[in-house]
Protein backbone atom coordinates (compact mmCIF):
# COMPACT_ATOMS: atom_id res chain seq x y z
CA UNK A 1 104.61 110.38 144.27
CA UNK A 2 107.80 110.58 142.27
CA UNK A 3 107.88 106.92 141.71
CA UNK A 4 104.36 106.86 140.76
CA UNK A 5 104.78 109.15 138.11
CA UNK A 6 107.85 107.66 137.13
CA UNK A 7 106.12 104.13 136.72
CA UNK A 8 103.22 106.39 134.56
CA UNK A 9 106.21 107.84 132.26
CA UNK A 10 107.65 104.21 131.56
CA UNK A 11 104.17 102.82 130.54
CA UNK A 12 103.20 105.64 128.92
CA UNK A 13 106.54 105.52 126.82
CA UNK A 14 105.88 101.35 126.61
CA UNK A 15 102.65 101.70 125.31
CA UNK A 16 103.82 104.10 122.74
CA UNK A 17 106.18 101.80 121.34
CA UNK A 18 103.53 98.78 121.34
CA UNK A 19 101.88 101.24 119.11
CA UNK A 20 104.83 102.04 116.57
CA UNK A 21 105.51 98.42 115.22
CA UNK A 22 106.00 98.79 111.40
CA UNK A 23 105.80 102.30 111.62
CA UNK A 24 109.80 103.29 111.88
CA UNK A 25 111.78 103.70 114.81
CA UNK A 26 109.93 106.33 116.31
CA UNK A 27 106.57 105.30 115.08
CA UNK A 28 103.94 107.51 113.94
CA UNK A 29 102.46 110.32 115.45
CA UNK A 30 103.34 113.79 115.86
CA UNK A 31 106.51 113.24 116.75
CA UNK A 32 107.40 111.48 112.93
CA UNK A 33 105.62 114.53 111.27
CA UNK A 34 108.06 117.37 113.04
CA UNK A 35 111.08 114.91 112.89
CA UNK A 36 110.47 112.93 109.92
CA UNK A 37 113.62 109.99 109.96
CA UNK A 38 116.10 112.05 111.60
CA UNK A 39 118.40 109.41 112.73
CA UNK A 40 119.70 109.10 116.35
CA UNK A 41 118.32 110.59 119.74
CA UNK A 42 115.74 112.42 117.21
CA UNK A 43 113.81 109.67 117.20
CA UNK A 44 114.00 109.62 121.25
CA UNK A 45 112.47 112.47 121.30
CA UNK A 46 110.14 111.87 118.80
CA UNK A 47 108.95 109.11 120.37
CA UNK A 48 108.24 110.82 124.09
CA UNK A 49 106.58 113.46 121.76
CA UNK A 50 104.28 110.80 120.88
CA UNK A 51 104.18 109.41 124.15
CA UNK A 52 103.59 112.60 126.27
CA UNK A 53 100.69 114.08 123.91
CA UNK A 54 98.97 110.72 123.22
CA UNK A 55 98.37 111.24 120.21
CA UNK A 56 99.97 108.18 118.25
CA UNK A 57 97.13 106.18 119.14
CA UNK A 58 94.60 108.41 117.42
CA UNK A 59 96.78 108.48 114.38
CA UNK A 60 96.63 104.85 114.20
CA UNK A 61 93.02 104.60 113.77
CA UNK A 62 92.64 107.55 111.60
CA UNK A 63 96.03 107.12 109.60
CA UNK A 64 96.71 110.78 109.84
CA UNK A 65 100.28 111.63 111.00
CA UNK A 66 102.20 109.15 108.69
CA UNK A 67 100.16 106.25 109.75
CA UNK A 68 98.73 105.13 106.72
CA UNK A 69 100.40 102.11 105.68
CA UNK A 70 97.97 99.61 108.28
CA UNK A 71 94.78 100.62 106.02
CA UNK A 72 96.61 99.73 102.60
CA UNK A 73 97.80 96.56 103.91
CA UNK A 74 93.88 95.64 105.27
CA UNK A 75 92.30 97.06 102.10
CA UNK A 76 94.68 94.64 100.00
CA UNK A 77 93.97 91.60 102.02
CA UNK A 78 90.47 92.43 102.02
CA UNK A 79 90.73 92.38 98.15
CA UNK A 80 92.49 89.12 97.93
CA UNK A 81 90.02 87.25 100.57
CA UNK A 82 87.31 88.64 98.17
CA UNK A 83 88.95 87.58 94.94
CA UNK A 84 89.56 84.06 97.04
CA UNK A 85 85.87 83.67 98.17
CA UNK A 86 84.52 84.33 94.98
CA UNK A 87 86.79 83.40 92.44
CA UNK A 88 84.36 81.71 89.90
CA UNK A 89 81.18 84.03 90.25
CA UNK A 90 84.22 87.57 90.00
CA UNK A 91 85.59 85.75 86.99
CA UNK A 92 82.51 85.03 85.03
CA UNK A 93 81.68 89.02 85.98
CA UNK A 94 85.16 90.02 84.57
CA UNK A 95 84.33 88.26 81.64
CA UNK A 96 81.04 89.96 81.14
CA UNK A 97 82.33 93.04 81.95
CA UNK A 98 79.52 93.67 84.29
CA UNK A 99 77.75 92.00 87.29
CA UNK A 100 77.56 92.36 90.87
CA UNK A 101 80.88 90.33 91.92
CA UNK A 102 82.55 92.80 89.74
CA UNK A 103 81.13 96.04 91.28
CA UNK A 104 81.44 95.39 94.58
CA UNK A 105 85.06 94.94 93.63
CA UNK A 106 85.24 97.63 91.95
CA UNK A 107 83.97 99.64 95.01
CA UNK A 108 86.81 97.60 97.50
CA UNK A 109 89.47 99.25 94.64
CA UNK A 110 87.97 102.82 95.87
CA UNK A 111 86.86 102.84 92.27
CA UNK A 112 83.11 104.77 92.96
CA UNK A 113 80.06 103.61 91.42
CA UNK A 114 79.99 106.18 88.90
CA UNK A 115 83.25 104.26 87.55
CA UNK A 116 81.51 100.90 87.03
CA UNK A 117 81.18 100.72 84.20
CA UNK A 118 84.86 101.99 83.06
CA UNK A 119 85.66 99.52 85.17
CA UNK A 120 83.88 96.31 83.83
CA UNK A 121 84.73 97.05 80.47
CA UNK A 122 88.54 97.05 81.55
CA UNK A 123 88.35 94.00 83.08
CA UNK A 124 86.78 92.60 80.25
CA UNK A 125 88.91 93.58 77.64
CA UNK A 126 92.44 92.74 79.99
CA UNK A 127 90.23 89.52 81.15
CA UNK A 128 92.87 87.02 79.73
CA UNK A 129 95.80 89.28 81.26
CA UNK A 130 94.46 89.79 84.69
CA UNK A 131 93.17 86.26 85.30
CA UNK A 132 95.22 83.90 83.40
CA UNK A 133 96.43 80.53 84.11
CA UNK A 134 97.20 82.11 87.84
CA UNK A 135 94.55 82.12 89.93
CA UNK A 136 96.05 82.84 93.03
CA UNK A 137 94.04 85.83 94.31
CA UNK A 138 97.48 88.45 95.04
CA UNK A 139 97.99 87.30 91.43
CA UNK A 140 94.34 88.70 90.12
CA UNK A 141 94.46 91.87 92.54
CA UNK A 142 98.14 92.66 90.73
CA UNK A 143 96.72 92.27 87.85
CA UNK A 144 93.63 94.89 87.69
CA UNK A 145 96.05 97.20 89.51
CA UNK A 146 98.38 96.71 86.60
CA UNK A 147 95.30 97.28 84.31
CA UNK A 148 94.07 100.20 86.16
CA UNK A 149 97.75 101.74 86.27
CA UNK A 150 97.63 101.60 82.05
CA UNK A 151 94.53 103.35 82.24
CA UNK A 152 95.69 106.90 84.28
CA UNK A 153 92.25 108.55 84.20
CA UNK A 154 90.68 105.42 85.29
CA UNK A 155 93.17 104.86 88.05
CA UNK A 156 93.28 108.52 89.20
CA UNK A 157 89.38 108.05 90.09
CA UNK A 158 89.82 104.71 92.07
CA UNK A 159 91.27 104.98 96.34
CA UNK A 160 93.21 101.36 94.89
């Protein structure tokens, strides 16, 4: 019985370290919000906190608990594949300052539809800026955030 359980503990602890990659030593999960990055045996303990209550994995998926850099990476590359699949129809849109390539990348910015049209009319007026002789799609996605960062009341309404 005691081995049993001992063989749960050290999966149980295993799994919760599959689970903290990029996250910090400890990973994420309850145990990072009551120790933060306390250095040293801290993080041990923040880490069977995890473990034990099962809770990290939850806090992956949701990104509460200080797990919220995994969705800001995927939201990013799901900006730059969509800048990269439709480079020339976005562009023209940009350009116009209005069309649907440009709002539906608006709404992967977080920027609502009520924004659209704030939105289009940035692009179009930074068009030269934001596109450029670069069009490498991390390039373009800088680029409106750069715009949208100049424009604070603009920004403060998209997710970016």
């Amino acid at each position: 019985m005691k081995k049993s359980l001992a063989v749960a503990f050290g999966v149980l602890m295993g799994a919760s370290s599959a689970f903290a990659a990029g996250y910090g030593e400890a990973g994420c999960g309850l145990g990072s919000v009551a120790f933060q990055n306390q250095p040293g045996a801290n993080q041990i303990v923040a880490a069977s906190l995890n473990g034990l209550l099962g809770n990290q994995s939850f806090a992956v998926t949701s990104g509460t608990s200080n797990c919220d850099a995994q969705p800001k990476l995927m939201a990013e590359s799901s900006q730059e594949q969509f800048v990269q699949s439709n480079f020339t129809s976005l562009a023209k849109d940009m350009a116009a300052g209005e069309g649907e390539n440009l709002a539906a990348f608006a709404e992967l910015l977080g920027c609502g539809a009520e924004n659209e049209k704030a939105f289009g009319a940035l692009m179009q007026s930074r068009y030269a800026e934001i596109v450029g002789d670069d069009h490498a799609p991390s390039a373009v996605v800088a680029g409106v955030k750069q715009a949208l960062a100049a424009e604070p009341e603009l920004a403060s309404r998209c997710a970016l």
